[in-house]
PDB file of N, CA and C in Angstrom:
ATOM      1  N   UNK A   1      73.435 124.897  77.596  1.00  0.00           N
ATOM      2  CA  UNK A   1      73.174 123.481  77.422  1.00  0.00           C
ATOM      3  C   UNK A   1      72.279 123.310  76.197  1.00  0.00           C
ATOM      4  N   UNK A   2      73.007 122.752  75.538  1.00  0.00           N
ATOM      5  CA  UNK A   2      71.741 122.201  74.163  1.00  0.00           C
ATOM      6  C   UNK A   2      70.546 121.267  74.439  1.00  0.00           C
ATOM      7  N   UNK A   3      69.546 121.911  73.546  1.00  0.00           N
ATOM      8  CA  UNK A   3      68.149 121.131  73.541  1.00  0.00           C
ATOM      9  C   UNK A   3      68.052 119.604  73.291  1.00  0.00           C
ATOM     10  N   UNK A   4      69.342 119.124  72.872  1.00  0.00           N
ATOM     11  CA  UNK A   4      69.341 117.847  73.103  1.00  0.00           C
ATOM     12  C   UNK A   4      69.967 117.236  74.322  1.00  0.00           C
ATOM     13  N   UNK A   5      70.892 117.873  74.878  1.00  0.00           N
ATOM     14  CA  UNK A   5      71.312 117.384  76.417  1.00  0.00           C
ATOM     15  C   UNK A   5      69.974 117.474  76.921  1.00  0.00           C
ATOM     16  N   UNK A   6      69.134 118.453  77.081  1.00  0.00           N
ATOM     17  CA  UNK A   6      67.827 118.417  78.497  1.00  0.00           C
ATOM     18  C   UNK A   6      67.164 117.453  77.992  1.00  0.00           C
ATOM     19  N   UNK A   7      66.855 117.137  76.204  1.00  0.00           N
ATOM     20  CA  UNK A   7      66.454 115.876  75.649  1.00  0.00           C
ATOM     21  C   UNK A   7      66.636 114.512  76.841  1.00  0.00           C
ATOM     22  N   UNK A   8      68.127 114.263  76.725  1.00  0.00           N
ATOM     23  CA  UNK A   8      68.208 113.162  77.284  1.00  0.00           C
ATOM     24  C   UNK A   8      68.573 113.190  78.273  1.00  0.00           C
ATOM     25  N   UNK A   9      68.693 114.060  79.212  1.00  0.00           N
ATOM     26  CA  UNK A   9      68.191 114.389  80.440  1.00  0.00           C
ATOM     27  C   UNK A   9      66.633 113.815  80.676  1.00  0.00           C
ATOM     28  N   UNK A  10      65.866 114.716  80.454  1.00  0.00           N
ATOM     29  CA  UNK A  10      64.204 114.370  80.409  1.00  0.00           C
ATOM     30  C   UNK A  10      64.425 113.110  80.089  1.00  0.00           C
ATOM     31  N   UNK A  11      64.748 112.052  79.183  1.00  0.00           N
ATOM     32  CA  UNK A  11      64.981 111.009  79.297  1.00  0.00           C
ATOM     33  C   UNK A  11      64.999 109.982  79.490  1.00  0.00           C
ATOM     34  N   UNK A  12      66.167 110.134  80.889  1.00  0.00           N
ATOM     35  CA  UNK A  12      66.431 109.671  82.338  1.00  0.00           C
ATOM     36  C   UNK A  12      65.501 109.600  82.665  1.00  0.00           C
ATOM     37  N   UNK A  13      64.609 111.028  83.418  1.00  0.00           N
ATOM     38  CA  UNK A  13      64.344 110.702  84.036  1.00  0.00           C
ATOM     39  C   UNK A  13      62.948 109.878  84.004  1.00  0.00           C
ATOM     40  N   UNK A  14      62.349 109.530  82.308  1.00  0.00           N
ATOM     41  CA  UNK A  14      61.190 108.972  82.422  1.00  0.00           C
ATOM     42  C   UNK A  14      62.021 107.845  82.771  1.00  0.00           C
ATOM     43  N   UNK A  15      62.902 107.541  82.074  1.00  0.00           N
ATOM     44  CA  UNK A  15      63.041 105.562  82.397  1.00  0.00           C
ATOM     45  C   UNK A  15      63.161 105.486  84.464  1.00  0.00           C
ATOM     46  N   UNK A  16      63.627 106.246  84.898  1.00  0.00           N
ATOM     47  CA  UNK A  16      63.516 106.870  86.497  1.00  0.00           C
ATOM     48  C   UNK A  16      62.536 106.423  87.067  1.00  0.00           C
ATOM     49  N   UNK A  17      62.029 106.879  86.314  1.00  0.00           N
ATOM     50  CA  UNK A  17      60.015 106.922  86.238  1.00  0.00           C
ATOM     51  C   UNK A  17      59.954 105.653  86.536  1.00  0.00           C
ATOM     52  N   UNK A  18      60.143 104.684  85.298  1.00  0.00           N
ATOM     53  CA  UNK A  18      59.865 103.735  85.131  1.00  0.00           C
ATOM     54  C   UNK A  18      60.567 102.571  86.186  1.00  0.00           C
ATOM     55  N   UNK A  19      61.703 103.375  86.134  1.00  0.00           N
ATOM     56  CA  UNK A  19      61.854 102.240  88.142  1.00  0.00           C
ATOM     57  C   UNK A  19      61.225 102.093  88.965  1.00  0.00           C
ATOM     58  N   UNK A  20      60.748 103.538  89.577  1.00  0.00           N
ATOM     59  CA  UNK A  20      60.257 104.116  90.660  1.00  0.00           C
ATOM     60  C   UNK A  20      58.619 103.442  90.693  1.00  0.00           C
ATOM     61  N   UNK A  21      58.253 103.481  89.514  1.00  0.00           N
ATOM     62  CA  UNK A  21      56.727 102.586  89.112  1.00  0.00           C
ATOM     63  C   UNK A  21      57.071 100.952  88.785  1.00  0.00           C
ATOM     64  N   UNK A  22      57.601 100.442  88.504  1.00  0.00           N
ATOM     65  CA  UNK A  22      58.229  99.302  89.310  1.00  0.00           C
ATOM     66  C   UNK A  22      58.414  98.556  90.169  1.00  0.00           C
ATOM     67  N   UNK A  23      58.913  99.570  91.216  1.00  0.00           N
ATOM     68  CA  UNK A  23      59.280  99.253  92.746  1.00  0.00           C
ATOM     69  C   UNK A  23      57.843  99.695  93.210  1.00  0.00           C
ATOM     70  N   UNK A  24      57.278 100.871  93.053  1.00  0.00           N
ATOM     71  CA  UNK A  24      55.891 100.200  93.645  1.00  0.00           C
ATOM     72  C   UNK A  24      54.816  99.632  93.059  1.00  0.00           C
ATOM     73  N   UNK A  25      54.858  98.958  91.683  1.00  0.00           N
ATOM     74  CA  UNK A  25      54.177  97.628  91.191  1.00  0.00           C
ATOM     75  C   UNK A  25      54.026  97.141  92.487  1.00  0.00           C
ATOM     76  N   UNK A  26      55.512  96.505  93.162  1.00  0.00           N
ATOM     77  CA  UNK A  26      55.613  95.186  93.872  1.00  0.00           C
ATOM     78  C   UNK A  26      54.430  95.356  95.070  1.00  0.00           C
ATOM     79  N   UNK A  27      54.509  96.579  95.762  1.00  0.00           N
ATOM     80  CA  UNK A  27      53.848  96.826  96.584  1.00  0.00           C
ATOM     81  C   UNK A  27      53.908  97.651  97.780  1.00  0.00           C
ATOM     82  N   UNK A  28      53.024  98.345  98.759  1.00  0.00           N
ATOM     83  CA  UNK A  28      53.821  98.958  99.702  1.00  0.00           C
ATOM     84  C   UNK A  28      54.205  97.906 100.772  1.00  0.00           C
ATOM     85  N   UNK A  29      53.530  97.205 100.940  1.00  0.00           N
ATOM     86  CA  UNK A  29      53.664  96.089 102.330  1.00  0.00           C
ATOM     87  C   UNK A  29      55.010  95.302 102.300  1.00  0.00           C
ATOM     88  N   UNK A  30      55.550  95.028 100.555  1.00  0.00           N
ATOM     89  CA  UNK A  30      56.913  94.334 100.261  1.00  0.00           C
ATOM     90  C   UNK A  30      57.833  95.570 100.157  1.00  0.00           C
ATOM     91  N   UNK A  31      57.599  96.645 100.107  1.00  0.00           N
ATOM     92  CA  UNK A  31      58.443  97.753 100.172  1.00  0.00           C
ATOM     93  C   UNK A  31      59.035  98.098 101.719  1.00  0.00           C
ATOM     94  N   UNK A  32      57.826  97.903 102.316  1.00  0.00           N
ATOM     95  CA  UNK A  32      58.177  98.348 103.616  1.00  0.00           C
ATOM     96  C   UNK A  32      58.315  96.827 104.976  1.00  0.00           C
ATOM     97  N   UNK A  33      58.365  96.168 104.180  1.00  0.00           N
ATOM     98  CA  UNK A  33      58.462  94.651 104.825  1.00  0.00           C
ATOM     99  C   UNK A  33      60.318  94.588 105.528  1.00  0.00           C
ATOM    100  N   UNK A  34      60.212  93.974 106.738  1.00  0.00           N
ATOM    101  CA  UNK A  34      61.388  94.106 107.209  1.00  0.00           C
ATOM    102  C   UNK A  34      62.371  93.017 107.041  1.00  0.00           C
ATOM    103  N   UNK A  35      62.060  92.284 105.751  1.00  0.00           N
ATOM    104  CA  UNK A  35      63.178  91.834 105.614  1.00  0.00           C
ATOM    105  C   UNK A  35      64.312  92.108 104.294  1.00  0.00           C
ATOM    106  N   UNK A  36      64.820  91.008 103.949  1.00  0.00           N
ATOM    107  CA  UNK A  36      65.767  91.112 103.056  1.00  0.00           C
ATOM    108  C   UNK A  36      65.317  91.913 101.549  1.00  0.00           C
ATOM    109  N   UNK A  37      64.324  91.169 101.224  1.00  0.00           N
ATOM    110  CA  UNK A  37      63.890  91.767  99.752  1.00  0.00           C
ATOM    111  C   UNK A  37      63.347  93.317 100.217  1.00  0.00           C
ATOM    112  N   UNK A  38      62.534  93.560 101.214  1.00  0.00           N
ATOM    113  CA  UNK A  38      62.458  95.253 101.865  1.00  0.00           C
ATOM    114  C   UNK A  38      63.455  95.995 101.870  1.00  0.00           C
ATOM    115  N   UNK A  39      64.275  95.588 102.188  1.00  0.00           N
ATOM    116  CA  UNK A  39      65.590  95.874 102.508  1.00  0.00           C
ATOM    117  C   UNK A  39      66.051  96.776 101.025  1.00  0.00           C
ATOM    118  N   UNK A  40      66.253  95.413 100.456  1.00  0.00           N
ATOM    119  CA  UNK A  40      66.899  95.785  98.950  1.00  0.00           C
ATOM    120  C   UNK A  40      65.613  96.918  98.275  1.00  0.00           C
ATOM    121  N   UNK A  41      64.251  96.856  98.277  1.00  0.00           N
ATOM    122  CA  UNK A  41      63.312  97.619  97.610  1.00  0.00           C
ATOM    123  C   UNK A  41      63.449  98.838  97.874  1.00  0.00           C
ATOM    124  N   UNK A  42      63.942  99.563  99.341  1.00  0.00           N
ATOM    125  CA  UNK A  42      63.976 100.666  99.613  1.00  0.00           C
ATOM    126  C   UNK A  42      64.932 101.242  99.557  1.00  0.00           C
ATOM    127  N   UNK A  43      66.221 100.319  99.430  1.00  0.00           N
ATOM    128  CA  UNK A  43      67.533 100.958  98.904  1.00  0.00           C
ATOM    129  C   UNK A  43      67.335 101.160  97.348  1.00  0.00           C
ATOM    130  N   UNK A  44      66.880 100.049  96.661  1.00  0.00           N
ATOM    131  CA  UNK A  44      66.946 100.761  95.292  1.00  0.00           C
ATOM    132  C   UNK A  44      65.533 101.801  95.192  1.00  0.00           C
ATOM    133  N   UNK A  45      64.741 102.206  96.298  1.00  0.00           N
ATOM    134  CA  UNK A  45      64.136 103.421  95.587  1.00  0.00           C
ATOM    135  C   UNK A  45      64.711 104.560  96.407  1.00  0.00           C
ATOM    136  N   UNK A  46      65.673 104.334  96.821  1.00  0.00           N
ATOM    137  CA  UNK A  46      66.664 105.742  98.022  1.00  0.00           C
ATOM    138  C   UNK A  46      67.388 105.889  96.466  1.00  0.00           C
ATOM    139  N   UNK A  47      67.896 105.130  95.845  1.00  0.00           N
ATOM    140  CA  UNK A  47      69.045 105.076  94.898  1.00  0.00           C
ATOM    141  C   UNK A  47      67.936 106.062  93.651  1.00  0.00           C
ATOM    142  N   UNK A  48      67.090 105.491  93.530  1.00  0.00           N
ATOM    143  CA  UNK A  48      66.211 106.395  91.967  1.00  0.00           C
ATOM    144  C   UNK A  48      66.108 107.652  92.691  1.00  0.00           C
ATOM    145  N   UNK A  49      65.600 107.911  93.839  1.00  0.00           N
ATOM    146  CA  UNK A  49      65.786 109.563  94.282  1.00  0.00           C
ATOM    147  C   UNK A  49      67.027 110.454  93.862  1.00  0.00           C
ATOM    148  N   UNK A  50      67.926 109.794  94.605  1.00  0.00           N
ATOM    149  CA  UNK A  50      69.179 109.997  94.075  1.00  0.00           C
ATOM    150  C   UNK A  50      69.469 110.574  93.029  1.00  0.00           C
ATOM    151  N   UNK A  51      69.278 109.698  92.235  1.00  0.00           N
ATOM    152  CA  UNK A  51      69.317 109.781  90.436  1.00  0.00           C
ATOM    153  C   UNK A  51      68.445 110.970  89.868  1.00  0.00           C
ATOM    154  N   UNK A  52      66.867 110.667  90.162  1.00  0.00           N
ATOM    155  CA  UNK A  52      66.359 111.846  89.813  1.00  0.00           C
ATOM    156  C   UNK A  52      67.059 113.069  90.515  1.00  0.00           C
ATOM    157  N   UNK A  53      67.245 113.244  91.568  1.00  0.00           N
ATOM    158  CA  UNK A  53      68.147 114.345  91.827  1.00  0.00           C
ATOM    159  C   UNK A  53      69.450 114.699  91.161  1.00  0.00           C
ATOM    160  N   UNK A  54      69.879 113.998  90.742  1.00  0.00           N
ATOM    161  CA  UNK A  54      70.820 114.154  90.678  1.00  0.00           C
ATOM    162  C   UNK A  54      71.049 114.577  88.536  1.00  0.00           C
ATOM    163  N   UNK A  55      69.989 114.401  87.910  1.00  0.00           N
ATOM    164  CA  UNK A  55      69.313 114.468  87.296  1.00  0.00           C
ATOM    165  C   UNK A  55      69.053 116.434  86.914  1.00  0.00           C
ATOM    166  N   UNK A  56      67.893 116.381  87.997  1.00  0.00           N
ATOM    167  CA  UNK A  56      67.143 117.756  88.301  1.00  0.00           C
ATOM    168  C   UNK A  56      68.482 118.687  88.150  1.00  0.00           C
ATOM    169  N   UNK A  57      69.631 118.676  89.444  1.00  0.00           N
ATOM    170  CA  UNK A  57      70.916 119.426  89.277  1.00  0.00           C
ATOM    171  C   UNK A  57      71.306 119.415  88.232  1.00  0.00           C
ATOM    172  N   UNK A  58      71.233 119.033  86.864  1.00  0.00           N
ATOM    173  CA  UNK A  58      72.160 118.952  85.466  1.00  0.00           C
ATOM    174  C   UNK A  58      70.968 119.716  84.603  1.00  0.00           C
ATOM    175  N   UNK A  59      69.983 120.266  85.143  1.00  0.00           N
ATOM    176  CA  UNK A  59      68.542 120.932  84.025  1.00  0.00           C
ATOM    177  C   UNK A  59      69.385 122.409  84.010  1.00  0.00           C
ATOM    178  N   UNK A  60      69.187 122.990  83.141  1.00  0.00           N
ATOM    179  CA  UNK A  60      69.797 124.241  83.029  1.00  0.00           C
ATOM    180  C   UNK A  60      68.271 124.960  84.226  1.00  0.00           C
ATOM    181  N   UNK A  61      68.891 126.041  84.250  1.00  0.00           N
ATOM    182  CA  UNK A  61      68.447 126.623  85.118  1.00  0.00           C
ATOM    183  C   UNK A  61      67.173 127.937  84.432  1.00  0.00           C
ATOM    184  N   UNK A  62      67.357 127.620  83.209  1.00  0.00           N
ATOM    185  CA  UNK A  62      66.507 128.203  82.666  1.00  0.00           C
ATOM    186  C   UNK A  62      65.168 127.324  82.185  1.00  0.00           C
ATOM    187  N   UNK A  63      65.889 126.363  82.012  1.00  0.00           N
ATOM    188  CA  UNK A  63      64.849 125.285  81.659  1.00  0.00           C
ATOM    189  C   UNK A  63      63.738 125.124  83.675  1.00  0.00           C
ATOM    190  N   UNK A  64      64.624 124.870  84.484  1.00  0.00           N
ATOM    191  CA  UNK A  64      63.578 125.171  86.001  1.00  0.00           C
ATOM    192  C   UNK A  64      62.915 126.418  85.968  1.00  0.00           C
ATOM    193  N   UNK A  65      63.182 127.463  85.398  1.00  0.00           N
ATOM    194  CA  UNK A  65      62.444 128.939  85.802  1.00  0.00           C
ATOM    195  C   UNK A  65      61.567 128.841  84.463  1.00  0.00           C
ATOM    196  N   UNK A  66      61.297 127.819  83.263  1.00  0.00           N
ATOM    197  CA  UNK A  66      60.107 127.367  83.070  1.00  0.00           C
ATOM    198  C   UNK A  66      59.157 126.428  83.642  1.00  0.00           C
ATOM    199  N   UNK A  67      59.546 126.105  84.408  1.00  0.00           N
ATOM    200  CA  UNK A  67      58.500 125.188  85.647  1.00  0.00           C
ATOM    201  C   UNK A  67      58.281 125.483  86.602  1.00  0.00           C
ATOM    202  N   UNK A  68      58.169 126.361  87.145  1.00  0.00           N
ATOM    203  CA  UNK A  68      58.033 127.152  88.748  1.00  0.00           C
ATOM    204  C   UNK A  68      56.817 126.080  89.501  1.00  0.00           C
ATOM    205  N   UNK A  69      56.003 125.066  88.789  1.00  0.00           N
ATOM    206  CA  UNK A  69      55.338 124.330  89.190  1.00  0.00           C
ATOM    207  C   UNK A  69      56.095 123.219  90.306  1.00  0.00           C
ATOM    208  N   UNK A  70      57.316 123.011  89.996  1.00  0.00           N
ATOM    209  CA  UNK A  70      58.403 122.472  90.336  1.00  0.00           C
ATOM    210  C   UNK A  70      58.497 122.768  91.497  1.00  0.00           C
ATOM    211  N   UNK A  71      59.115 121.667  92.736  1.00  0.00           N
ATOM    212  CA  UNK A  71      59.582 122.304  93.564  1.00  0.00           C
ATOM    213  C   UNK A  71      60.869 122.297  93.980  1.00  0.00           C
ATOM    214  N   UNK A  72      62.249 122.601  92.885  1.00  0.00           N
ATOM    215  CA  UNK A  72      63.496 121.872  92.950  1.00  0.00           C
ATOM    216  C   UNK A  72      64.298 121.887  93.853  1.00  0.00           C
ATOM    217  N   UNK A  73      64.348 122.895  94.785  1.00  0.00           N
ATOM    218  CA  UNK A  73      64.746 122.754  96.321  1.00  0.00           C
ATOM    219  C   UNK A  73      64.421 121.429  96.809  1.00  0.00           C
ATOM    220  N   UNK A  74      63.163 121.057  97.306  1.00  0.00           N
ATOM    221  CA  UNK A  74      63.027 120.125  97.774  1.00  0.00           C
ATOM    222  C   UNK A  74      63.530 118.989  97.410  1.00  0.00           C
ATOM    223  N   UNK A  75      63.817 118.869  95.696  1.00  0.00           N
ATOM    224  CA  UNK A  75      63.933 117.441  95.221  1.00  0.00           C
ATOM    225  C   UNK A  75      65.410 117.462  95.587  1.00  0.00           C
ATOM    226  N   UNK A  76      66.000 118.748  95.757  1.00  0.00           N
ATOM    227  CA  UNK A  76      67.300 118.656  96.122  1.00  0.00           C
ATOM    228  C   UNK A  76      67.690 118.557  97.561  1.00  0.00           C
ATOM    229  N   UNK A  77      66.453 118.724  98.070  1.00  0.00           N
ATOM    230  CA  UNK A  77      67.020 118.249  99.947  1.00  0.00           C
ATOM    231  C   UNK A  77      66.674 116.952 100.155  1.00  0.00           C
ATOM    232  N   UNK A  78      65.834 116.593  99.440  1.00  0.00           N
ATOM    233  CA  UNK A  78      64.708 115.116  99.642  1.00  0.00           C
ATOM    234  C   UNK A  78      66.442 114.150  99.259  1.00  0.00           C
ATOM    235  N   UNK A  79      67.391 114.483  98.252  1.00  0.00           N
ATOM    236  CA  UNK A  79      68.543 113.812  97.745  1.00  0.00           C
ATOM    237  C   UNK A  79      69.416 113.926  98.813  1.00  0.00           C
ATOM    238  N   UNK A  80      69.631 115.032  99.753  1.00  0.00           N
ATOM    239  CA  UNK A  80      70.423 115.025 100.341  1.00  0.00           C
ATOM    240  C   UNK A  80      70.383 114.360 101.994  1.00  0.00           C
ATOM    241  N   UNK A  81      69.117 114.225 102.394  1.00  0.00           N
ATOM    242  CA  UNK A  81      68.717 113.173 103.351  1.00  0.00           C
ATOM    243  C   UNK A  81      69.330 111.926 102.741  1.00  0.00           C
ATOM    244  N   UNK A  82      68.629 111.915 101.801  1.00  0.00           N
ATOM    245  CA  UNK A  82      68.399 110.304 101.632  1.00  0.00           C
ATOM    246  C   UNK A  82      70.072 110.010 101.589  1.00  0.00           C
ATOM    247  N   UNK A  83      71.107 110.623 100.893  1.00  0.00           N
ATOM    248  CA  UNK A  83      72.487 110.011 100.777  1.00  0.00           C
ATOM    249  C   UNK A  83      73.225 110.543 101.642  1.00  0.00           C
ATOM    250  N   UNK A  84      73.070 111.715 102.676  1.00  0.00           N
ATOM    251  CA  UNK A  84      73.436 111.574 103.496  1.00  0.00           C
ATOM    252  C   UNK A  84      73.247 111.429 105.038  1.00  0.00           C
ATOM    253  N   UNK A  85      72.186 111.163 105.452  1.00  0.00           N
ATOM    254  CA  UNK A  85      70.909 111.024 106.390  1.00  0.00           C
ATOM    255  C   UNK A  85      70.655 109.700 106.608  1.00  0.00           C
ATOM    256  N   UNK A  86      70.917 108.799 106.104  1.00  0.00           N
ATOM    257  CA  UNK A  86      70.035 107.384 105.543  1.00  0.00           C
ATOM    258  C   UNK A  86      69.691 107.297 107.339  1.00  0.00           C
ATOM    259  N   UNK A  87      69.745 107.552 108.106  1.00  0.00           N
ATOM    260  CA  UNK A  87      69.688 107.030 109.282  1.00  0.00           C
ATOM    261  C   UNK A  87      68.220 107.810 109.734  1.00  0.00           C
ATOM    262  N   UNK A  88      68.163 109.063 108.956  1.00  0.00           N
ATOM    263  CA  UNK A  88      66.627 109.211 109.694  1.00  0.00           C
ATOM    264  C   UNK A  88      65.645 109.357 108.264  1.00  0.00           C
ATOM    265  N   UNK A  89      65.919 108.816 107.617  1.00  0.00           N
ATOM    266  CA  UNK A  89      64.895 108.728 106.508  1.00  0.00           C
ATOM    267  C   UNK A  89      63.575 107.348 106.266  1.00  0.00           C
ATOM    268  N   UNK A  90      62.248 108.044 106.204  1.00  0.00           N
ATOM    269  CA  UNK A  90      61.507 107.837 106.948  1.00  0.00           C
ATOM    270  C   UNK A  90      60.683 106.475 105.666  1.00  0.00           C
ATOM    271  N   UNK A  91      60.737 105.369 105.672  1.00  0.00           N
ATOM    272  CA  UNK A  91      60.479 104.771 104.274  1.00  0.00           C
ATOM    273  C   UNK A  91      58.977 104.954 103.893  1.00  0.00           C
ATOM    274  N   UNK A  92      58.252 105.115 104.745  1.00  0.00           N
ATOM    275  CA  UNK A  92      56.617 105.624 103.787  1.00  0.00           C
ATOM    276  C   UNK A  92      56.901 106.736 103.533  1.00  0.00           C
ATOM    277  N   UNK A  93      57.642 108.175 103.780  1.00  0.00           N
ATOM    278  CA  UNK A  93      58.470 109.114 103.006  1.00  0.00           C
ATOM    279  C   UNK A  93      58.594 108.922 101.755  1.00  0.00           C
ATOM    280  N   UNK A  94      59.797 108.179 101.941  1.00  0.00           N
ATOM    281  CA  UNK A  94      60.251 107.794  99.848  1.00  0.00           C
ATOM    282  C   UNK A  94      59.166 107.401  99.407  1.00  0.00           C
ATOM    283  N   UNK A  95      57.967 106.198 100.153  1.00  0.00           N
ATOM    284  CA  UNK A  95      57.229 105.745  99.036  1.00  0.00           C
ATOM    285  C   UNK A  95      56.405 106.636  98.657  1.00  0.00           C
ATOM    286  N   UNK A  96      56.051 107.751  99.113  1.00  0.00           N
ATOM    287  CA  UNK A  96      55.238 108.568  99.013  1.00  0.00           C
ATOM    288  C   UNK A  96      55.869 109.329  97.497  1.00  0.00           C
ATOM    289  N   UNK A  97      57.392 109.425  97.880  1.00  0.00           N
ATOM    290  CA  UNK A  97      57.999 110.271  96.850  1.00  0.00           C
ATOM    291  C   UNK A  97      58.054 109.186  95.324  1.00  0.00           C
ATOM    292  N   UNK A  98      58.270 107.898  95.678  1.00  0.00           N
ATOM    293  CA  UNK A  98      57.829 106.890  94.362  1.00  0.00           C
ATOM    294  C   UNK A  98      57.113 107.016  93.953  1.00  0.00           C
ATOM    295  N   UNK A  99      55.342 106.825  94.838  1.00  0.00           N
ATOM    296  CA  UNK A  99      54.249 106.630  94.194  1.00  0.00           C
ATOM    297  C   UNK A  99      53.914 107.672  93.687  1.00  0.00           C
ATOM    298  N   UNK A 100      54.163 108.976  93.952  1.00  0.00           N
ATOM    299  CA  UNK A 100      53.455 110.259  93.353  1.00  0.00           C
ATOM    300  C   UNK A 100      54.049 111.516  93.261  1.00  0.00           C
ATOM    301  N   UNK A 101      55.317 111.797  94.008  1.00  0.00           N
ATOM    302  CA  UNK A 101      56.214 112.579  93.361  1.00  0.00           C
ATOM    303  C   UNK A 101      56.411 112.675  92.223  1.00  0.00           C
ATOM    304  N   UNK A 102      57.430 111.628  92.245  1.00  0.00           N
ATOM    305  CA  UNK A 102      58.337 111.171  90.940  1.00  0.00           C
ATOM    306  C   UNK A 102      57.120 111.157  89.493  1.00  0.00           C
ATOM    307  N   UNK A 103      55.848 110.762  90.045  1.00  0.00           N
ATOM    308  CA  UNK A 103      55.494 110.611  88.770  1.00  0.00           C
ATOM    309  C   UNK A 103      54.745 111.900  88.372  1.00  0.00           C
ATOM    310  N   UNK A 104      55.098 112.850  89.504  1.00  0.00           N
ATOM    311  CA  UNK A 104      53.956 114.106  88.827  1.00  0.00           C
ATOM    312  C   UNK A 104      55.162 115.070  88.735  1.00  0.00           C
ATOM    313  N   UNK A 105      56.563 114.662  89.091  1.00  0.00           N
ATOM    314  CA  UNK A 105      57.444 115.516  88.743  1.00  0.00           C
ATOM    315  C   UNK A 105      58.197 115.420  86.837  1.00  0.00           C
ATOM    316  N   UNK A 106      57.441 114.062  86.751  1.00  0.00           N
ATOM    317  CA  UNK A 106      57.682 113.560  85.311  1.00  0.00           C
ATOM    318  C   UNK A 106      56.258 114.334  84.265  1.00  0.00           C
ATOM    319  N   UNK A 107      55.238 113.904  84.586  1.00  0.00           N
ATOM    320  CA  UNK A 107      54.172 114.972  84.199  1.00  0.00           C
ATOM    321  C   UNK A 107      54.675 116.084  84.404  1.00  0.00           C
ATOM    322  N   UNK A 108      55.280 116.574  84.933  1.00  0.00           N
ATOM    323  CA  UNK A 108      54.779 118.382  84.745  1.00  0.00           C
ATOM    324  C   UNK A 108      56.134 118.374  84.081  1.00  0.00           C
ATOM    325  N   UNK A 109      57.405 118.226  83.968  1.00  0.00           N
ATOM    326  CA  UNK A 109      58.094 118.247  83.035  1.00  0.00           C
ATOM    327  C   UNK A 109      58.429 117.754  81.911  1.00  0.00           C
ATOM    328  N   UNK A 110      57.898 116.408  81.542  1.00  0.00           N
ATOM    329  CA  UNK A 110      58.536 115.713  80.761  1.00  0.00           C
ATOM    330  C   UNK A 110      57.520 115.633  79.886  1.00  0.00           C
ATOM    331  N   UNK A 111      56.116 115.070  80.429  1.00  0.00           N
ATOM    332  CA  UNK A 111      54.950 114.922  79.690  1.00  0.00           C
ATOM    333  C   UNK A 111      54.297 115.969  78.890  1.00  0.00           C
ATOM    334  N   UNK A 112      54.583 117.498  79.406  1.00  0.00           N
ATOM    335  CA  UNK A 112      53.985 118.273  78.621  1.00  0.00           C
ATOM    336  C   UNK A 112      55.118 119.120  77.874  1.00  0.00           C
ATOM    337  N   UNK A 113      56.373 118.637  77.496  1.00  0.00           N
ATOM    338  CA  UNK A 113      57.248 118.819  76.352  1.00  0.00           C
ATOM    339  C   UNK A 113      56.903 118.831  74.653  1.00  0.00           C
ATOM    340  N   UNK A 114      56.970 119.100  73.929  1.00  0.00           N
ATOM    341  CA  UNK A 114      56.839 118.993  72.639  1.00  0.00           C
ATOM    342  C   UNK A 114      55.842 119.322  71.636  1.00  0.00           C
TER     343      UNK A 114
END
């Protein structure tokens, strides 16, 4: 894979980032609120997991065995609940994975690039 594919790979996943910090701008109480707009907040941050996962799977594999800080298993089971699980996935879970996953999985890869 060329150094410009993981380029815009890495990318992704800041603008990712930039959803995921977004959706919890709004808040946790409207995140986890049981109605309609809750509703929609936690599907679109099930959906950025997703993505970042889905993401992580396209990093060459050499590029992960420079991050062992990483924990890419997980980001790859955390994807596979969420799209295929949705029934026991736990929503202060994801937000947990919004508010501070996602953004320290962007720090340790993306931020200290170049």
């Amino acid at each position: 894979m060329t150094t410009d594919k993981v380029a815009r790979l890495l990318d992704d996943l800041v603008a990712m980032g930039e959803d995921a910090a977004h959706i919890v701008s709004l808040g946790q109480a409207a995140y986890l609120a049981d109605d309609a707009n809750g509703r929609l907040l936690r599907n679109a941050g099930e959906r950025v997991i997703i993505k970042v996962s889905t993401v992580v799977e396209r990093l060459p594999e050499e590029f992960k065995a420079a991050h062992p800080e990483v924990e890419w298993v997980k980001i790859q089971r955390m994807r596979n609940l969420v799209a295929h699980h949705y029934d026991k996935v736990q929503s202060d879970f994801v937000w947990a994975t919004l508010a501070h996953r996602i953004p320290r999985l962007i720090a340790d890869v993306v931020d200290r690039r170049g």
